[in-house]
Structures are given as structure tokens and as C-alpha cells.
Protein backbone atom coordinates (compact mmCIF):
# COMPACT_ATOMS: atom_id res chain seq x y z
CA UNK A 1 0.27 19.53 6.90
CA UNK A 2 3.87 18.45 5.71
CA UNK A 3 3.60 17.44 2.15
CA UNK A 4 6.68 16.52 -0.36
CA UNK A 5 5.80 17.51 -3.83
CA UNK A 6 7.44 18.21 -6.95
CA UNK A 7 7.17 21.58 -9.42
CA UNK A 8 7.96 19.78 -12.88
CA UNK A 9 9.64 16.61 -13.75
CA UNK A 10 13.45 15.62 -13.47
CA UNK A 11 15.85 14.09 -10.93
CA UNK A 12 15.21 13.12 -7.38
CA UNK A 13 16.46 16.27 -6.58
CA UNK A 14 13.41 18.21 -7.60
CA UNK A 15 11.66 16.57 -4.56
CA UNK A 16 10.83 19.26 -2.17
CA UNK A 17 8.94 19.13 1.50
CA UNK A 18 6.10 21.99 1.82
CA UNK A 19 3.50 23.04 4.31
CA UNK A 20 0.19 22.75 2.97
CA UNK A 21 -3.54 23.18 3.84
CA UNK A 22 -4.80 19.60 5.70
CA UNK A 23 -7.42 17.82 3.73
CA UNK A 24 -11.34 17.41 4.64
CA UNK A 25 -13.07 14.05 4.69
CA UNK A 26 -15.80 13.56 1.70
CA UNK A 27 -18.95 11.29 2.85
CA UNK A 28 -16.84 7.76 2.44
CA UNK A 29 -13.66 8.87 3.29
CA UNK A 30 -11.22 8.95 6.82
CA UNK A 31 -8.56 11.60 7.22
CA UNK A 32 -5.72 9.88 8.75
CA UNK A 33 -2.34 10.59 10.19
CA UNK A 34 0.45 9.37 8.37
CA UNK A 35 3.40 7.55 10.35
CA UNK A 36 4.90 5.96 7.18
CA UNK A 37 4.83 6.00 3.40
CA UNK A 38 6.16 3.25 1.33
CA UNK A 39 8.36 4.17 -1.51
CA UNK A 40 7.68 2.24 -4.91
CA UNK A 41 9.40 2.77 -8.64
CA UNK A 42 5.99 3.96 -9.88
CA UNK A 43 6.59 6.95 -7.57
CA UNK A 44 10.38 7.01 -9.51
CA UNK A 45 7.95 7.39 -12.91
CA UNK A 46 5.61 9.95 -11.89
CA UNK A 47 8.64 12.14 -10.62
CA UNK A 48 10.74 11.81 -13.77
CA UNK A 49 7.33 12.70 -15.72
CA UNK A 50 6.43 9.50 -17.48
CA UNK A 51 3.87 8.15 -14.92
CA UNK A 52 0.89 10.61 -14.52
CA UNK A 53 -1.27 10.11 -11.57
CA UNK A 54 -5.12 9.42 -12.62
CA UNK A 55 -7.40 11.72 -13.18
CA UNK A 56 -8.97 13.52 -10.24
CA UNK A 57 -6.10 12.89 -8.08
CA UNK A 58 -3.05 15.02 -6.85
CA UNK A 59 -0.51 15.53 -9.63
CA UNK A 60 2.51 16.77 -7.90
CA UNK A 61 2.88 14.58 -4.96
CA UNK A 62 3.94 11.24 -5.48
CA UNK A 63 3.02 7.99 -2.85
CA UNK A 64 0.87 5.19 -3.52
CA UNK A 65 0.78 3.11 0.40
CA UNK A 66 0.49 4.84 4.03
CA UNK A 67 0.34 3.51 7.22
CA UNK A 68 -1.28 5.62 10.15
CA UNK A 69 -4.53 6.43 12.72
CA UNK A 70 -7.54 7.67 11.75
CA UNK A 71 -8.08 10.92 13.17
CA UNK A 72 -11.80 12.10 11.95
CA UNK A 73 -14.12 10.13 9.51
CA UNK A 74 -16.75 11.26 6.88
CA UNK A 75 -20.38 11.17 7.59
CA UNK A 76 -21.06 7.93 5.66
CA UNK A 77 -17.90 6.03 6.67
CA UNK A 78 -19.16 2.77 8.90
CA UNK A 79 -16.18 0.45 8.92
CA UNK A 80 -13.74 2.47 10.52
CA UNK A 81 -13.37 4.58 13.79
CA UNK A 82 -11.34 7.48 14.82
CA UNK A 83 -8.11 6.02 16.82
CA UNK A 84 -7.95 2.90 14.19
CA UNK A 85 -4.38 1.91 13.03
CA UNK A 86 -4.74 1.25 9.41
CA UNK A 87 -2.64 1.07 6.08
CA UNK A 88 -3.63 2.20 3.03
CA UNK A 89 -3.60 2.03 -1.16
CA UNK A 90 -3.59 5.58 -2.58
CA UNK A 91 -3.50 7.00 -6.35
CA UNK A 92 -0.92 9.35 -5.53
CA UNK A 93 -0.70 12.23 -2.93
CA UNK A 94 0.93 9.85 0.38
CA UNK A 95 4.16 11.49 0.33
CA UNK A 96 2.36 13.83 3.37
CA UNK A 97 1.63 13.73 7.06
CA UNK A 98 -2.00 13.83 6.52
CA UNK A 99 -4.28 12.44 3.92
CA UNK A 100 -7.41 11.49 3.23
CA UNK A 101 -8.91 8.34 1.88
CA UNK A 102 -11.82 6.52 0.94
CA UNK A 103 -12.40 4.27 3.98
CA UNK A 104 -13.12 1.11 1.67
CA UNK A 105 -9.09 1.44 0.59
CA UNK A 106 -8.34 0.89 3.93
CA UNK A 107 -7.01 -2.10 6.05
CA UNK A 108 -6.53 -2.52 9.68
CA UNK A 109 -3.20 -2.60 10.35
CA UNK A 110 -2.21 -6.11 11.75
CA UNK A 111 -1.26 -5.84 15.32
CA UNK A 112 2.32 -7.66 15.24
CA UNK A 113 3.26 -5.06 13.14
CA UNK A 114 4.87 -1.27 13.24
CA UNK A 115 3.77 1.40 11.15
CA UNK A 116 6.73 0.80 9.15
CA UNK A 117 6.01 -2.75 8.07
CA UNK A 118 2.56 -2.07 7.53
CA UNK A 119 3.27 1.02 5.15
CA UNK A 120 5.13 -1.51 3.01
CA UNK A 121 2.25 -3.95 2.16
CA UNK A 122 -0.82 -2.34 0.12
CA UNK A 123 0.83 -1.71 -3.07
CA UNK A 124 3.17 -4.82 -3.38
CA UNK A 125 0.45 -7.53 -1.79
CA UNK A 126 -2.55 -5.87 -3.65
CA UNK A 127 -0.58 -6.33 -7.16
CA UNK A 128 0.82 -9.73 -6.02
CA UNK A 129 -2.61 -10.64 -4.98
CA UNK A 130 -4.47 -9.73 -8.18
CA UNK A 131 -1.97 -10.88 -10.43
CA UNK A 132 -0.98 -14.42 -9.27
CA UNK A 133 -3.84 -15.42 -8.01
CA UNK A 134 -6.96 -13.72 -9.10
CA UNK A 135 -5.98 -13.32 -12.70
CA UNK A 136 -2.91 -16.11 -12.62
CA UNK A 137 -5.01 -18.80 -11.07
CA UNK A 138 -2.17 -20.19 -9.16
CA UNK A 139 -3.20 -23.29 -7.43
CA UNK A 140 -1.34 -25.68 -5.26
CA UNK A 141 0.36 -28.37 -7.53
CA UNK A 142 1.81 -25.45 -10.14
CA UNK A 143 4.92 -23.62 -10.17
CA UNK A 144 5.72 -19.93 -10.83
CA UNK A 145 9.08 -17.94 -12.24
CA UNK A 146 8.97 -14.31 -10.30
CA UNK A 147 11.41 -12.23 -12.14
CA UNK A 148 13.01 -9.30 -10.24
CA UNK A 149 13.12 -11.25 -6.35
CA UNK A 150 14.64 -8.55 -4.24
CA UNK A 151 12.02 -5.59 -4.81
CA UNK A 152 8.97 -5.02 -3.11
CA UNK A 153 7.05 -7.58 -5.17
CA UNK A 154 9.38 -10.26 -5.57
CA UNK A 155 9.96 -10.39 -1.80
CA UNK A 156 5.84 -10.47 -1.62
CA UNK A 157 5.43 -13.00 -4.47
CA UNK A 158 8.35 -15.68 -2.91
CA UNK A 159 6.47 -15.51 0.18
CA UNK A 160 2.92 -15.95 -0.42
CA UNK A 161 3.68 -19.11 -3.02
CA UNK A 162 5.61 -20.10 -0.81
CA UNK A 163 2.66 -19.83 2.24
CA UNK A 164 -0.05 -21.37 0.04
CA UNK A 165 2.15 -24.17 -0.82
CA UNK A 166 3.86 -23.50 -4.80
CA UNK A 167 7.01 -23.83 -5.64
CA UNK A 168 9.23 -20.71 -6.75
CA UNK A 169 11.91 -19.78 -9.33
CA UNK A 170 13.00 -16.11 -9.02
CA UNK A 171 15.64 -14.16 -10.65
CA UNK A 172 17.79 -11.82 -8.96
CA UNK A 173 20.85 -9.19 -9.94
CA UNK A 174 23.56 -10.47 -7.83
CA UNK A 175 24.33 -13.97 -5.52
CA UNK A 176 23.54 -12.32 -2.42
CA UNK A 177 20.30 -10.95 -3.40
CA UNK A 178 20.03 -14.91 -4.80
CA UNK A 179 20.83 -16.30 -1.45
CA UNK A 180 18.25 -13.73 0.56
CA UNK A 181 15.58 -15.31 -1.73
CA UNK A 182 15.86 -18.53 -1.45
CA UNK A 183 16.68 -18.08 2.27
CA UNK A 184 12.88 -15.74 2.24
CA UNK A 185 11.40 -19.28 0.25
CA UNK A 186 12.72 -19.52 -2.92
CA UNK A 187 13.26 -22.91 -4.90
CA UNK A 188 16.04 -21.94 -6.97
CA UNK A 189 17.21 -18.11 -7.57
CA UNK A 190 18.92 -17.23 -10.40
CA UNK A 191 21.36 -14.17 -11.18
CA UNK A 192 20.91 -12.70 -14.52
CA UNK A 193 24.15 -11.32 -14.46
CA UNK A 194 25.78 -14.30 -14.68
CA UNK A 195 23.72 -17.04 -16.00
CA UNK A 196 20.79 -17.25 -18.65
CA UNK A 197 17.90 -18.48 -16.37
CA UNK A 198 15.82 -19.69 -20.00
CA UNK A 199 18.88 -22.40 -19.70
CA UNK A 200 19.01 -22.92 -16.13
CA UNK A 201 15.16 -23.26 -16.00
CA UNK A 202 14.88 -24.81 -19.36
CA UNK A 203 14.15 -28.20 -17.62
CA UNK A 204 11.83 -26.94 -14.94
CA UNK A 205 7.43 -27.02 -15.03
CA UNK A 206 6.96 -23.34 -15.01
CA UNK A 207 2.88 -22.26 -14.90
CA UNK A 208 3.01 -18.95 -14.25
CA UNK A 209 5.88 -16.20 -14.73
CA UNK A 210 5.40 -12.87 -13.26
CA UNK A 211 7.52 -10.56 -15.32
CA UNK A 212 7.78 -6.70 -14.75
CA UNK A 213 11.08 -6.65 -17.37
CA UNK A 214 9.43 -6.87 -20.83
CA UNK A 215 11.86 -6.72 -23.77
CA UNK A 216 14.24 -9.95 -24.35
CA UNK A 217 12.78 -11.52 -22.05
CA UNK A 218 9.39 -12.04 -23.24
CA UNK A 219 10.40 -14.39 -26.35
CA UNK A 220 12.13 -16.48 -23.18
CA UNK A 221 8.97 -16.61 -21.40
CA UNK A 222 7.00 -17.60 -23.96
CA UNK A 223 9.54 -20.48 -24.12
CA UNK A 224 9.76 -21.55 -20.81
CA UNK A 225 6.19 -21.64 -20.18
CA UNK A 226 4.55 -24.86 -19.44
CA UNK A 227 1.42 -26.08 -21.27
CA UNK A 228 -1.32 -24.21 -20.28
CA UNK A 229 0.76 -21.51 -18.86
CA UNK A 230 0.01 -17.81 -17.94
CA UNK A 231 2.40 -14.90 -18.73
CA UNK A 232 1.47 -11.90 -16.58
CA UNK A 233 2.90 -8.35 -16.78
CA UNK A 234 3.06 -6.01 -14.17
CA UNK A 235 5.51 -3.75 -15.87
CA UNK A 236 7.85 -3.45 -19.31
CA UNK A 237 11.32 -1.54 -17.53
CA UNK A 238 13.43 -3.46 -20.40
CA UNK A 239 10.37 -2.54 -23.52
CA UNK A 240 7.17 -3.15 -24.06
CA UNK A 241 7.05 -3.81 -27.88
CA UNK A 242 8.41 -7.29 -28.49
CA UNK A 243 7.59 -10.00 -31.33
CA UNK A 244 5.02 -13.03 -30.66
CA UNK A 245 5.34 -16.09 -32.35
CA UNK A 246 1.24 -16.72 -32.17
CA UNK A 247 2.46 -20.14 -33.10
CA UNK A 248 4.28 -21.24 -29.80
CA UNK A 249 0.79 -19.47 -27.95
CA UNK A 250 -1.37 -21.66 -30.28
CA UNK A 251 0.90 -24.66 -29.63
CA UNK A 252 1.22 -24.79 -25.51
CA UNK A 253 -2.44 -22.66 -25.21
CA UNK A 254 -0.83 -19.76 -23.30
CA UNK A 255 -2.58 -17.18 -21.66
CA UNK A 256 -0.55 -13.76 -22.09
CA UNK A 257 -2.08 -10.82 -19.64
CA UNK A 258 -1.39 -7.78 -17.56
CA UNK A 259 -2.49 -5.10 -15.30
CA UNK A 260 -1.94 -2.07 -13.38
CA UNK A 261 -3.55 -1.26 -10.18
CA UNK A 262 -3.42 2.25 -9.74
CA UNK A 263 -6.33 3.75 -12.31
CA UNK A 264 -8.78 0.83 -10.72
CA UNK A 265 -11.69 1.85 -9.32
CA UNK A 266 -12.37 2.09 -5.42
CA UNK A 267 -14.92 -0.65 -5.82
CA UNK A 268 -12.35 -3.27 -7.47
CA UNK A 269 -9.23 -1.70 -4.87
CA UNK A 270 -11.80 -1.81 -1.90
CA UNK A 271 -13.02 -5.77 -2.83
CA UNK A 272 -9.09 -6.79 -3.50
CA UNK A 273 -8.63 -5.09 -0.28
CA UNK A 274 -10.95 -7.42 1.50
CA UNK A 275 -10.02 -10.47 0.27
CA UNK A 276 -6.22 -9.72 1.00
CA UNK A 277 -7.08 -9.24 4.89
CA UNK A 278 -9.27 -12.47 4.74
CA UNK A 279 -6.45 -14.79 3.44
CA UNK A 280 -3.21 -12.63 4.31
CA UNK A 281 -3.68 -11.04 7.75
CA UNK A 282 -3.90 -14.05 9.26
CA UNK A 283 -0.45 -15.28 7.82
CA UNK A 284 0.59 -12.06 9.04
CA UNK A 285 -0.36 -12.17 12.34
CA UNK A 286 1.36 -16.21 12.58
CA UNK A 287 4.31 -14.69 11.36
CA UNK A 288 3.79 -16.74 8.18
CA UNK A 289 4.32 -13.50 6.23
CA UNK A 290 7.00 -10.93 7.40
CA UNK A 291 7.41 -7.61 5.93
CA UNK A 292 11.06 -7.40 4.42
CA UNK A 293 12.46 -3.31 5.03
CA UNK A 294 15.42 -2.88 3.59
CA UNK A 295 15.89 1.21 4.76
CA UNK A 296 13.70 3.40 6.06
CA UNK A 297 14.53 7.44 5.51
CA UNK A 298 12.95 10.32 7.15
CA UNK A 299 10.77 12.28 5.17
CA UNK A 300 13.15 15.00 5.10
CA UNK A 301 15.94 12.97 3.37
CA UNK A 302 13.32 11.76 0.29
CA UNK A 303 15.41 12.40 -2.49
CA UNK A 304 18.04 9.95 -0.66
CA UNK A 305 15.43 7.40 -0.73
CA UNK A 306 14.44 7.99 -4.42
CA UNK A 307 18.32 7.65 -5.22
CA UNK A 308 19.00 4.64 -2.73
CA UNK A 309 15.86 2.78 -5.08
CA UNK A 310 17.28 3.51 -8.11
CA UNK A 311 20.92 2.35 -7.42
CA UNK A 312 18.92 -0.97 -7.29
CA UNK A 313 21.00 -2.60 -4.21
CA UNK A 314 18.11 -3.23 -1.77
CA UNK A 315 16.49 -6.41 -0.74
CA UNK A 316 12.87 -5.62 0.21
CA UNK A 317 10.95 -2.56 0.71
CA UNK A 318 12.16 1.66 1.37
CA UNK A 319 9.93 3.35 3.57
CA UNK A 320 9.64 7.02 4.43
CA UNK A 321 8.72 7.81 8.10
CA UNK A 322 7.10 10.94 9.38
């Protein structure tokens, strides 16, 4: 199988493709064959060395979503079949043609869309999923700030407040990315180049801000937040050590939390999993939810991708295709 794998940390360049031996299916698990990969920034920290995969799974190869057919199954699996069209959440390991995965990680891929689209969803929807709603508790008369619109889970975050009926505040690096989000749902969008959105929101019932900046921006959080509010962190790309004033938490009864999905176990991935093609598929298949691509790069041309997503000027998803 084609593989794209990495010898020791550093630039996108150190990105290499490879021929290696194919993987074989454990009891629970269905090999399948990759059509797409999505790209996230996680797979931007493993590479430059400061995101290790977890334990037990491949080091060297970065790729956290796939899209593809199943192709043979393990002798416990029961949900899926061979010829299925499915995407998937990895650990690591789906930059390749051909991988293997437990079958409970697995969803059917949603029939109005390509393998392209559907390689997009796991990682941003699953996080978006868990975060807002699961642990945010976003319900249907609150309001919530997404910072960081244009990525992969800003564009998933604007759309699925937006589908269960909230209202959205995003912020955004530049007034076009601004105007793609509010044209994808937005309420307002705001571009933190140019404006302070603590003053432009200052005004505004904010419940629930999904933040994966960290840094300055917490102490404006904290501010901003309604009574009752929830601060969730998905990330820290500005710094994670910041000051609290316990007082202001005290005060307004804040809820301050966090999460990463990747070192979950399959029984917690596989449950979130269900849920998300209970309430999201169908909104998929409506067209209520449309996968946002901004590029898609042949596997060959990876390190292009890597570099493309850390220039920072796309709106929506990178995908590799195979």
C-alpha cells in the first residue's frame, strides 16, 4: 500500500510517500480502501514533533479522517459489509491508501456526497459535536461565539447552530473570510485584524464560546460570557497558561472546560459516532449541512497541502485524494 510518512520531525518537507506492507483486519475491525484523507492542523503538530500520536498507534504517519469502501472485514465485525462506502475517525496512520479500522469508528458515508466531502467530516463534526453540545449544552434559545470561522471547525460549528436553531458570532482573519461566514450562517463575523470583537460583542448574550486560541483571549472570554456561560477549549495555538480571576467565574457561575478527541477510547469515539449519524446525516442528506472544501491535493503533492494550511488563507476543509 501507498503510505506518506515522516522519518523525524521538521518542515512539511520531510513528508515523504512510501510503499508499505497492507494491513490485516483484527476481530472488530474493516480494512478499507482509502479515496480521501482529510488534512487537519493536528496532523501540522504531529509532523513538526509536538503532537505524538497515542499509544499503540502508528507514529510516523500522520491523518486523523478517511473516506473509502470496505474491502474485507474482521471475524467479529457485524455492522458493516464488504463494498460499504464509509468515512472514518482515526488516531493517526490515514495518510495511506489502505487502512484498517475498528468498524465501530466508522460511518456510512451519506449518499449525496463524494468521497471528498465525506473525508472532511469525522474529525471536525465529532469535536463540534462533543464540544457544543454534549459537553456545551447548547440549547435552542442560547447563543454561541465560535472563534476561528473559516477552518474546518468553524465552518462545522456556524452550520450546525445554525441547523438546530442558535444564533452565531464567529471571528475570522480577514473581511472575506467574514463575509463567507455569515453568508455559511453566521450572525455577525468579526475580523480580528481589524476590530476587537470583546468591544464589538461587548453588548451581545453570549452562552457558549468555542475557543481553540487560548492566550489573550481567554481573560476576554471570561468577560464576554453571559451568566451561566460555558467556556470550552478545543485548542491553546496563542498559549495555554493564562490568569483567572476566580472572582468573575464565582460572580456569572461559569463553567470553564475542554477536550481532545483523539486519545478517547473506541467506545466513547464509536457512541459519538452514532449519535452524529442519528442527528447529522439526515441534515446531510436535506442538504441542511454541506461540506465546505476549500482545495483538495493529490497525495503526491502533501507537503503542498501541509504548506497551503499553514499560510492560513482557506475557507473550509483541505483534503488529500488517492
Amino acid at each position: 500500500m501507498k503510505a506518506i510518512q515522516y522519518d523525524s520531525p521538521g518542515e512539511a518537507s520531510v513528508l515523504y510517500v512510501t510503499e508499505l506492507d497492507p494491513p490485516t483486519c483484527r476481530p472488530h475491525e474493516v480494512l478499507i480502501r482509502v479515496k480521501a484523507s482529510g488534512i487537519n492542523r493536528p496532523d501540522i503538530f504531529q509532523r513538526r514533533g509536538n503532537y505524538n500520536a497515542p499509544a499503540g498507534t502508528v507514529q510516523n504517519i500522520p491523518g486523523l479522517e478517511v473516506s473509502g469502501t470496505v474491502t474485507a472485514t474482521g471475524s467479529h465485525v457485524s455492522r458493516l459489509n464488504i463494498g460499504d462506502d464509509v468515512c472514518a475517525i482515526l488516531s493517526g496512520g490515514g495518510y495511506s491508501d489502505t487502512v484498517c479500522v475498528d468498524e465501530r469508528l466508522c460511518m456510512i458515508k451519506p449518499s449525496n456526497l463524494s468521497f471528498t466531502e465525506a473525508a472532511s467530516l469525522p474529525e471536525t463534526v465529532l469535536t463540534v459535536w462533543h464540544n457544543v453540545f454534549q459537553r456545551g449544552g447548547l440549547s435552542k434559545d442560547e447563543s454561541i461565539l465560535v472563534h476561528g470561522g473559516s477552518g474546518g471547525i468553524g465552518i462545522t460549528a456556524i452550520q450546525l447552530a445554525r441547523i438546530f436553531g442558535k444564533q452565531v458570532y464567529v471571528t475570522a482573519g480577514s473581511d472575506e473570510k467574514c463575509n463567507a461566514c455569515v453568508n455559511l450562517g453566521a450572525t455577525e463575523a468579526i475580523n480580528y485584524q481589524q476590530k476587537d470583537f470583546e468591544k464589538v460583542l461587548q453588548d451581545k448574550t453570549i452562552d457558549i464560546i468555542l475557543d481553540m486560541i487560548g492566550g489573550s483571549y481567554f481573560a476576554k472570554n471570561i468577560r464576554l460570557l453571559n451568566t451561566e456561560g460555558r467556556l470550552i477549549y478545543i485548542n491553546a495555538m496563542e498559549g495555554a497558561k493564562v490568569e483567572l480571576n476566580i472572582m468573575e467565574v464565582m460572580k456569572k457561575r461559569l463553567t470553564i472546560s475542554g477536550s481532545t478527541l483523539r486519545s478517547r477510547t473506541i467506545e466513547f469515539k464509536g457512541s459519538l459516532c452514532r449519535e452524529v449519524e442519528k442527528y447529522l446525516w439526515p441534515k446531510i442528506e436535506q442538504g441542511q449541512f454541506v461540506p465546505v472544501i476549500d482545495r483538495t491535493f493529490s497525495y503526491e503533492n502533501v507537503g503542498d497541502a501541509h504548506r497551503y494550511l499553514e499560510n492560513g488563507q482557506h475557507f473550509g476543509k483541505i483534503v488529500l485524494t488517492w
